[in-house]
PDB file of N, CA and C in Angstrom:
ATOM      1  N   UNK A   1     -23.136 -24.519  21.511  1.00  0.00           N
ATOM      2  CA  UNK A   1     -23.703 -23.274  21.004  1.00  0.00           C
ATOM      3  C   UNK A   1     -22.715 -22.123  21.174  1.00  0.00           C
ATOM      4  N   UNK A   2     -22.225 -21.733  22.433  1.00  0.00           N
ATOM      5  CA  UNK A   2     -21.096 -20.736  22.821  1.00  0.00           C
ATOM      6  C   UNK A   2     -19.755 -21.271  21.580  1.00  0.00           C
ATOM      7  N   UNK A   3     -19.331 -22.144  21.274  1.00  0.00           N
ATOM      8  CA  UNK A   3     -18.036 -22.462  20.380  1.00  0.00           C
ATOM      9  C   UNK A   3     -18.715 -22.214  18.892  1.00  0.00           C
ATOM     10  N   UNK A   4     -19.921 -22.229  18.524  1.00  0.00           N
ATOM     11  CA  UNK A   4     -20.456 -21.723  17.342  1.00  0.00           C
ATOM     12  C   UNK A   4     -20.144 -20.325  17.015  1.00  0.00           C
ATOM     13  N   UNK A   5     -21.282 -19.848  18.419  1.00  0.00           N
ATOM     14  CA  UNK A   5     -20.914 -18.448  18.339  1.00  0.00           C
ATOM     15  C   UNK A   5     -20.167 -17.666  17.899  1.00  0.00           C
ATOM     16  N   UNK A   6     -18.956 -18.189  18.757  1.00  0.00           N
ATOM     17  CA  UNK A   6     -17.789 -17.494  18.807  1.00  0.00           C
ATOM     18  C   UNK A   6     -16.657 -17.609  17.771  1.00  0.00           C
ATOM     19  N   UNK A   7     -17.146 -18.887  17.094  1.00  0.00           N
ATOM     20  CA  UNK A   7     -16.486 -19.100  15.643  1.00  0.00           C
ATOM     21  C   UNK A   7     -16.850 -18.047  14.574  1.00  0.00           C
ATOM     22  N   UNK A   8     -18.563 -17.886  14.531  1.00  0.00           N
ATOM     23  CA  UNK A   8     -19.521 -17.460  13.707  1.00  0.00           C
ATOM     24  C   UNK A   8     -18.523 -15.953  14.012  1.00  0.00           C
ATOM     25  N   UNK A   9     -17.994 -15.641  15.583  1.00  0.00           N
ATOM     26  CA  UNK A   9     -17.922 -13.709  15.391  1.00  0.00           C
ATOM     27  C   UNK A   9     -16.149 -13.700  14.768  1.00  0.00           C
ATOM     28  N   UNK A  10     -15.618 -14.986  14.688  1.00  0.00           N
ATOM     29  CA  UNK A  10     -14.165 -14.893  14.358  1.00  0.00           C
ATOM     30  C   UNK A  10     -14.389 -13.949  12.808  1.00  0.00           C
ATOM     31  N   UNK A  11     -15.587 -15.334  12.299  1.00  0.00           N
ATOM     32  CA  UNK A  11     -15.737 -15.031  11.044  1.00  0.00           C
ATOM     33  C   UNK A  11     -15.437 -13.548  10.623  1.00  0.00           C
ATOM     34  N   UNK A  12     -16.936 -13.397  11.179  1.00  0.00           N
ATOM     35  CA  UNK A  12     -17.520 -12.020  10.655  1.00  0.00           C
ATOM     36  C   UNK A  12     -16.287 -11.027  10.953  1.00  0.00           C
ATOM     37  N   UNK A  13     -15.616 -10.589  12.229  1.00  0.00           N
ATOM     38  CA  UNK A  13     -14.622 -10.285  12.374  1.00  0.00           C
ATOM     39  C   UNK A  13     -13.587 -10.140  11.115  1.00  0.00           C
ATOM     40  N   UNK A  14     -12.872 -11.384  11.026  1.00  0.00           N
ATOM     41  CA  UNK A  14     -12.060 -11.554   9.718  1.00  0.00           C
ATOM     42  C   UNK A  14     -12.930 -10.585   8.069  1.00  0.00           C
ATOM     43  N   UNK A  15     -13.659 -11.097   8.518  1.00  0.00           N
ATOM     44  CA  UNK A  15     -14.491 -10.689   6.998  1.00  0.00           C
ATOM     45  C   UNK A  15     -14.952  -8.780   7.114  1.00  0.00           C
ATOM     46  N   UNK A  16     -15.008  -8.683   7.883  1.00  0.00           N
ATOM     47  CA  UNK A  16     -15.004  -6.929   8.306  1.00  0.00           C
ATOM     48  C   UNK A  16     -13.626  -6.101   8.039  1.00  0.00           C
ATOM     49  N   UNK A  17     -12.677  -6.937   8.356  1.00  0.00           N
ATOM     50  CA  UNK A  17     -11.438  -6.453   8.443  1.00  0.00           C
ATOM     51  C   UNK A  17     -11.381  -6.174   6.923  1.00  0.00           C
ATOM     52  N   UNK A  18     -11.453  -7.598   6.228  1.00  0.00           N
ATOM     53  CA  UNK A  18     -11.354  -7.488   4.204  1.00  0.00           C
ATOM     54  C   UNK A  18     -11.867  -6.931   4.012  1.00  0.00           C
ATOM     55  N   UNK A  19     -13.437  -6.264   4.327  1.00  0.00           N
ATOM     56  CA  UNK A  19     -13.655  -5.683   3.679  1.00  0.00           C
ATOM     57  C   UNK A  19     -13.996  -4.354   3.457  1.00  0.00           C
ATOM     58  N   UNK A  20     -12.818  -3.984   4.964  1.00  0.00           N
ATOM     59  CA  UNK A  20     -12.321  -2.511   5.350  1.00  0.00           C
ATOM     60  C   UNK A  20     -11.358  -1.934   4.518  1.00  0.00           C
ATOM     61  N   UNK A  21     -10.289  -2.888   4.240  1.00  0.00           N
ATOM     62  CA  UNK A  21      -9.332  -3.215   3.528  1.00  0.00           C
ATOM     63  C   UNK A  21      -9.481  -3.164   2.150  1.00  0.00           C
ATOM     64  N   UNK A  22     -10.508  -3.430   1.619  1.00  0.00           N
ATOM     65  CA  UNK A  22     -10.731  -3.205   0.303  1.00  0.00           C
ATOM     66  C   UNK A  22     -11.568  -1.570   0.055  1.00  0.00           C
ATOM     67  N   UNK A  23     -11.817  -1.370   0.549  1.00  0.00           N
ATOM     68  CA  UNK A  23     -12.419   0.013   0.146  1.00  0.00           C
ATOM     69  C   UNK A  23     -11.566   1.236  -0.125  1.00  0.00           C
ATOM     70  N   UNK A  24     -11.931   2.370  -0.568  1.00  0.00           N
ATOM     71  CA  UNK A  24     -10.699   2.844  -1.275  1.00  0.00           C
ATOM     72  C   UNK A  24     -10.865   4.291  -0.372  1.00  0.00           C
ATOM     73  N   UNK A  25      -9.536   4.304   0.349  1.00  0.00           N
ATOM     74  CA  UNK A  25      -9.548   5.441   0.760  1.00  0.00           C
ATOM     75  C   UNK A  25      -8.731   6.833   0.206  1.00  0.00           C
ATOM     76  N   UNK A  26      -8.396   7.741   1.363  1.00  0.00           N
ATOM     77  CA  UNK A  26      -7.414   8.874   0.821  1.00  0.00           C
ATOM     78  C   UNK A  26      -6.335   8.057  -0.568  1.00  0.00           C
ATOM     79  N   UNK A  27      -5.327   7.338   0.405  1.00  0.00           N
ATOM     80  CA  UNK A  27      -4.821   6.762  -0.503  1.00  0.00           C
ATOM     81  C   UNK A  27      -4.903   6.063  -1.789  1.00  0.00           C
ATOM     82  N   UNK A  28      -6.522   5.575  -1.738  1.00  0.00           N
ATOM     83  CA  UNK A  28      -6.426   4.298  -2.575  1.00  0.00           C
ATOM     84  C   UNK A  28      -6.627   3.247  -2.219  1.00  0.00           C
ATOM     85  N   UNK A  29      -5.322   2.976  -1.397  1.00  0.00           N
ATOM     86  CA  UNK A  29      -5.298   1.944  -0.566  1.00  0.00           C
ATOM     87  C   UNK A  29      -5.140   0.055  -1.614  1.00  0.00           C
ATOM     88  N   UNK A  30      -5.521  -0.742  -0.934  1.00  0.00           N
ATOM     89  CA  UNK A  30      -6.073  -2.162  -1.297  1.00  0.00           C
ATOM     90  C   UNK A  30      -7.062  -2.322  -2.784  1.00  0.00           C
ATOM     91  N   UNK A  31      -7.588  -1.134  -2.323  1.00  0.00           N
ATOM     92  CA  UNK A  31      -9.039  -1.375  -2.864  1.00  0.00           C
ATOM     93  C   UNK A  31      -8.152  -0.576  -4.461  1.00  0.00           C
ATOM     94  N   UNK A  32      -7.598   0.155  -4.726  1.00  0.00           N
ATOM     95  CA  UNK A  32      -6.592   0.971  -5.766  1.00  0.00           C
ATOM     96  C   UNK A  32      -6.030   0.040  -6.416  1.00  0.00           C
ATOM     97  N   UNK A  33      -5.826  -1.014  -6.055  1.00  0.00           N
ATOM     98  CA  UNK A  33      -4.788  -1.616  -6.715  1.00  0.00           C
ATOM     99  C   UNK A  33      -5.679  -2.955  -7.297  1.00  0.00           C
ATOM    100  N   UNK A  34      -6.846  -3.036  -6.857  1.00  0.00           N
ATOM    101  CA  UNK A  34      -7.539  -4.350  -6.841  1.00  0.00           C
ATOM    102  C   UNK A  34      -8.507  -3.679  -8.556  1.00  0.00           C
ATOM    103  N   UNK A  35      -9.106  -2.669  -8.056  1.00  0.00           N
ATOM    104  CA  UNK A  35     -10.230  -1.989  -9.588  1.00  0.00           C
ATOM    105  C   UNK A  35      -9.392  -1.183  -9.977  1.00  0.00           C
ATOM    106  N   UNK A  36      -8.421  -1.086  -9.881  1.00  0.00           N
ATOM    107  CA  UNK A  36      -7.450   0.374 -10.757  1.00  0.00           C
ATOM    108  C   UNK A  36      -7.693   0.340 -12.115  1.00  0.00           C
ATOM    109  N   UNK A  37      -7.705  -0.889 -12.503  1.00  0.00           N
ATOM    110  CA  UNK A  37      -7.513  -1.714 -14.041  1.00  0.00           C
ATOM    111  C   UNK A  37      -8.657  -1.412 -14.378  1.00  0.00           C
ATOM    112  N   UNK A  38      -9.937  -1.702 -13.399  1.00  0.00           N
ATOM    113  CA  UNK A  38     -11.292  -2.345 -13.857  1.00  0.00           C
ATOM    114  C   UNK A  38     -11.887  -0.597 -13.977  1.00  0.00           C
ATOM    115  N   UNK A  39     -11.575   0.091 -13.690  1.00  0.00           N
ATOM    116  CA  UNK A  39     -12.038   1.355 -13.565  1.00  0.00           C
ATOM    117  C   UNK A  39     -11.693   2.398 -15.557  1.00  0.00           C
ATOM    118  N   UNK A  40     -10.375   1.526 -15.887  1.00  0.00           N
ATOM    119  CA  UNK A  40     -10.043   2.543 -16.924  1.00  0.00           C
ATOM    120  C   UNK A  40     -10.558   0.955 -17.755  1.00  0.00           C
ATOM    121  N   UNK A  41     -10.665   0.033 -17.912  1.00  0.00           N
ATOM    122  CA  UNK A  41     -11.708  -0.646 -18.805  1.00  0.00           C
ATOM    123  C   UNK A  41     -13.249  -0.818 -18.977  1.00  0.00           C
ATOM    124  N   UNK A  42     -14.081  -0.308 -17.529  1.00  0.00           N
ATOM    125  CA  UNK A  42     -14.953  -0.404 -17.613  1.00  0.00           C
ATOM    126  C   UNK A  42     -15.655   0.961 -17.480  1.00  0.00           C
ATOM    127  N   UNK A  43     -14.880   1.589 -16.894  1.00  0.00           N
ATOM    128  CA  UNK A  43     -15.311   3.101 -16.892  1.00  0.00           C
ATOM    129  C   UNK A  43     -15.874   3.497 -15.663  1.00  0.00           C
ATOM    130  N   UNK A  44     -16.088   4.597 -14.991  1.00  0.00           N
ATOM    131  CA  UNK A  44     -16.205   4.720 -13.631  1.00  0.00           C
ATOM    132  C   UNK A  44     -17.239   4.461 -12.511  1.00  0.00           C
ATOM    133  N   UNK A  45     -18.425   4.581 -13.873  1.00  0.00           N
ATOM    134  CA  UNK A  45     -19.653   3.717 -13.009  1.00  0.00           C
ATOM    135  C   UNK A  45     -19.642   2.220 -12.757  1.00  0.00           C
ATOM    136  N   UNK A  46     -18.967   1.336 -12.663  1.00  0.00           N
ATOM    137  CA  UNK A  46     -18.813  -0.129 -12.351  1.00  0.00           C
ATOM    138  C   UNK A  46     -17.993   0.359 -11.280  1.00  0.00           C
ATOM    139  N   UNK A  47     -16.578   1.363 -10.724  1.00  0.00           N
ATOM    140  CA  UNK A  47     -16.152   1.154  -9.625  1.00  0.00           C
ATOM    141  C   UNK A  47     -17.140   1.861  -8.674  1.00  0.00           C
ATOM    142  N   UNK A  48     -17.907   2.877  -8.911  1.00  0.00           N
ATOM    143  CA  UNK A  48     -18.690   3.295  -7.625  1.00  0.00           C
ATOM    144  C   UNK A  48     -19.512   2.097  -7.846  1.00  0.00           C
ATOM    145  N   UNK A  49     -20.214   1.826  -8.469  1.00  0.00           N
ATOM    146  CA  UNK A  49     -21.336   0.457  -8.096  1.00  0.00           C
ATOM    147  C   UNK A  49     -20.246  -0.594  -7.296  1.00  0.00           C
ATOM    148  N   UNK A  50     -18.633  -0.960  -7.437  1.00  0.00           N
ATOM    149  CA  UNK A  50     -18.187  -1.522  -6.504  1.00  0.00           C
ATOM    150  C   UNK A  50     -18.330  -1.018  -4.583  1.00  0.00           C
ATOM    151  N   UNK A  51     -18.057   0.493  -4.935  1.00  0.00           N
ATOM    152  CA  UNK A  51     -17.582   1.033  -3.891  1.00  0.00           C
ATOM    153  C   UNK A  51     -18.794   0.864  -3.183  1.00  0.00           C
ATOM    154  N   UNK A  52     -20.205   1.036  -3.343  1.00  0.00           N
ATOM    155  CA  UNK A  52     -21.365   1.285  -3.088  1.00  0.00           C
ATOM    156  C   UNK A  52     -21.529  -0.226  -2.317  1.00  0.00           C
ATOM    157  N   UNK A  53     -21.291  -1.308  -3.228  1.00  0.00           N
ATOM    158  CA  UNK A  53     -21.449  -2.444  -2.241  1.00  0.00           C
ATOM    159  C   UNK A  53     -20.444  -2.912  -1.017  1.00  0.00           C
ATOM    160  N   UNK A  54     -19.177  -2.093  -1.205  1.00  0.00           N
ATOM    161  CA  UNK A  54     -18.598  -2.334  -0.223  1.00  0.00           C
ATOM    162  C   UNK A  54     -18.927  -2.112   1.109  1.00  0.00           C
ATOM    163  N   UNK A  55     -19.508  -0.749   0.968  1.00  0.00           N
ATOM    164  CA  UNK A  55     -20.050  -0.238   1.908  1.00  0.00           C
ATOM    165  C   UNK A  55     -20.804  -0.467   2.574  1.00  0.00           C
ATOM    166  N   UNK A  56     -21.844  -0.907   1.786  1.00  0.00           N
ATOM    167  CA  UNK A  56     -23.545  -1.815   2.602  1.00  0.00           C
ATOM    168  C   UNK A  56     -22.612  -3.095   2.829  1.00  0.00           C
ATOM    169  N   UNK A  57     -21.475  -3.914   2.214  1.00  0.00           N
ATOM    170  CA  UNK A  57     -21.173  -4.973   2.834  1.00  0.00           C
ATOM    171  C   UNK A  57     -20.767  -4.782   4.343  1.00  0.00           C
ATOM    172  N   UNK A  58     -20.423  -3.450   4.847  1.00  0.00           N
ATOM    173  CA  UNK A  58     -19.583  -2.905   5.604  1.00  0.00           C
ATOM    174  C   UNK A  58     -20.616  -2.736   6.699  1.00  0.00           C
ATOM    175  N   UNK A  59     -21.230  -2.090   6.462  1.00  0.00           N
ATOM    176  CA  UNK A  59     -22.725  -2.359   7.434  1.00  0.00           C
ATOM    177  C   UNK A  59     -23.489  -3.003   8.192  1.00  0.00           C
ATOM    178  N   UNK A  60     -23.841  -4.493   6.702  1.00  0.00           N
ATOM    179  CA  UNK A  60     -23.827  -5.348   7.236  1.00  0.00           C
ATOM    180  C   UNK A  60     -23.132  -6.154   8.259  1.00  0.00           C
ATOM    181  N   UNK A  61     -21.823  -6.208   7.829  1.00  0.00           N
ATOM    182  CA  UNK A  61     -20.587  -6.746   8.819  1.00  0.00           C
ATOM    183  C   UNK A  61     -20.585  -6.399  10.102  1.00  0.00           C
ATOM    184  N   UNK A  62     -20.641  -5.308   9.717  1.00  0.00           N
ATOM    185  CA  UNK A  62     -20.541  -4.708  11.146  1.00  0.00           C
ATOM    186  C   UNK A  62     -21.493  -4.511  11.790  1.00  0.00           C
ATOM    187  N   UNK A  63     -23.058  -4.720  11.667  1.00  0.00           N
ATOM    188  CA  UNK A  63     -23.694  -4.690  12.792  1.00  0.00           C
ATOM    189  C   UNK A  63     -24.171  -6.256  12.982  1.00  0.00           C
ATOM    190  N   UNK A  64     -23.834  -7.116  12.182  1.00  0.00           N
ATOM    191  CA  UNK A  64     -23.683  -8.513  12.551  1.00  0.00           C
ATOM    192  C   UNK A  64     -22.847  -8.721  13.739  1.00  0.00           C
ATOM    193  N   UNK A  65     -21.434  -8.306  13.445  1.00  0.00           N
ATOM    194  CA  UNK A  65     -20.286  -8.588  14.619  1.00  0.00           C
ATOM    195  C   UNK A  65     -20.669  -7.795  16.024  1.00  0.00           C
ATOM    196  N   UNK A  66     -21.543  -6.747  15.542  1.00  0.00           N
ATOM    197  CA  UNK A  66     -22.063  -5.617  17.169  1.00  0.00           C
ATOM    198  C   UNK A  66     -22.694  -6.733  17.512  1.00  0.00           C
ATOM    199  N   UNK A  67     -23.861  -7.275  16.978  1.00  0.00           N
ATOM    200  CA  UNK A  67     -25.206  -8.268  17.805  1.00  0.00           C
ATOM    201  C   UNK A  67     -24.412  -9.576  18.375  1.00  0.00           C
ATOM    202  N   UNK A  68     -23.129 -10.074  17.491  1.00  0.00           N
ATOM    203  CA  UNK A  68     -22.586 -11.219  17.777  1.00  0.00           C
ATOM    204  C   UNK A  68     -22.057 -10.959  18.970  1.00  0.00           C
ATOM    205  N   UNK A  69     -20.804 -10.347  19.092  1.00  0.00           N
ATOM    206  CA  UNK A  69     -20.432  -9.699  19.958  1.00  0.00           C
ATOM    207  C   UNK A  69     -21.322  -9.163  21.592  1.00  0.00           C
ATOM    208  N   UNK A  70     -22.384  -9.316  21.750  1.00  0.00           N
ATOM    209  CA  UNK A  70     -23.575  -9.102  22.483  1.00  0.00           C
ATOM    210  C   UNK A  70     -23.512 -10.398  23.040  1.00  0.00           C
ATOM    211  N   UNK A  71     -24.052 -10.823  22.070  1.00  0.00           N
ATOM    212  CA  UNK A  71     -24.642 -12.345  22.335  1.00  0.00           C
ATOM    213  C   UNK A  71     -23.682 -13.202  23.089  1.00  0.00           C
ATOM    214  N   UNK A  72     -22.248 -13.265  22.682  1.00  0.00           N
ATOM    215  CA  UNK A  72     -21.064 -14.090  23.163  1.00  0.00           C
ATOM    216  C   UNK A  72     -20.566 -13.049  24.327  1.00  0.00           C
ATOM    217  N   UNK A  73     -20.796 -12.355  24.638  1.00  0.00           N
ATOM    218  CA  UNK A  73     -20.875 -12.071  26.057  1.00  0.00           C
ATOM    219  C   UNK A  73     -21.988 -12.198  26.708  1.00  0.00           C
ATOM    220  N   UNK A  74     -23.282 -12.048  26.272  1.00  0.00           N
ATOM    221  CA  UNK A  74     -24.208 -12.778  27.522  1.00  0.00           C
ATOM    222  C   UNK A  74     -23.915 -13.872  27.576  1.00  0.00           C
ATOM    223  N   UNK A  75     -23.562 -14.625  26.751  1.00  0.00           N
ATOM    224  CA  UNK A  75     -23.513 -16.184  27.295  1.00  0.00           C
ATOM    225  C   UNK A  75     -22.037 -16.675  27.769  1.00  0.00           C
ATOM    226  N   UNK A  76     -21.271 -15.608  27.637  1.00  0.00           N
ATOM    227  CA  UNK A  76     -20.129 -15.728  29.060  1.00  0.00           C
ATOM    228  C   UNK A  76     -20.137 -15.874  30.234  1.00  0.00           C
ATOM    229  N   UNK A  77     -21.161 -14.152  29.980  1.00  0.00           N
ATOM    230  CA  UNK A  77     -21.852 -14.047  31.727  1.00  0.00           C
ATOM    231  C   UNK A  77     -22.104 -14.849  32.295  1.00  0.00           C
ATOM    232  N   UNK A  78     -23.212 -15.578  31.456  1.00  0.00           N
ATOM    233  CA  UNK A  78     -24.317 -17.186  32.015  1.00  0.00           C
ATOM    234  C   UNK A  78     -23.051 -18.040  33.139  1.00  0.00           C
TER     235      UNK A  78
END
């Protein structure tokens, strides 16, 4: 169960990072270079409807990895 866990928070981890990484900041960033295209073909409401899910993905992620993160230390403690 503890080697699940702790796989399960690599995951989420990894997957928080992408999809920090993709969101578009000051710069642009990742996320600039990924919808740059999709923004002047589809027009600007498809990239905020991107940006919008990044965000709740971001949320999600991250309070998954808070509870995971919990959990794989109580059962360190143990």
């Amino acid at each position: 169960m503890e080697i699940f866990l702790k796989i399960l928070l690599v995951i989420f981890s990894i997957g928080l990072i992408s999809i920090v990484l993709l969101q578009k900041g000051k710069s642009a960033g990742l996320s600039g270079a990924i919808s740059g295209g999709a923004e002047h073909l589809f027009g600007k409401q498809k990239a905020r409807g991107l940006d919008l899910f990044l965000q709740r993905a971001t949320v999600v992620l991250a309070g998954g990895f808070f509870i995971l993160s919990l959990i794989v230390a109580y059962f360190l403690k143990s």
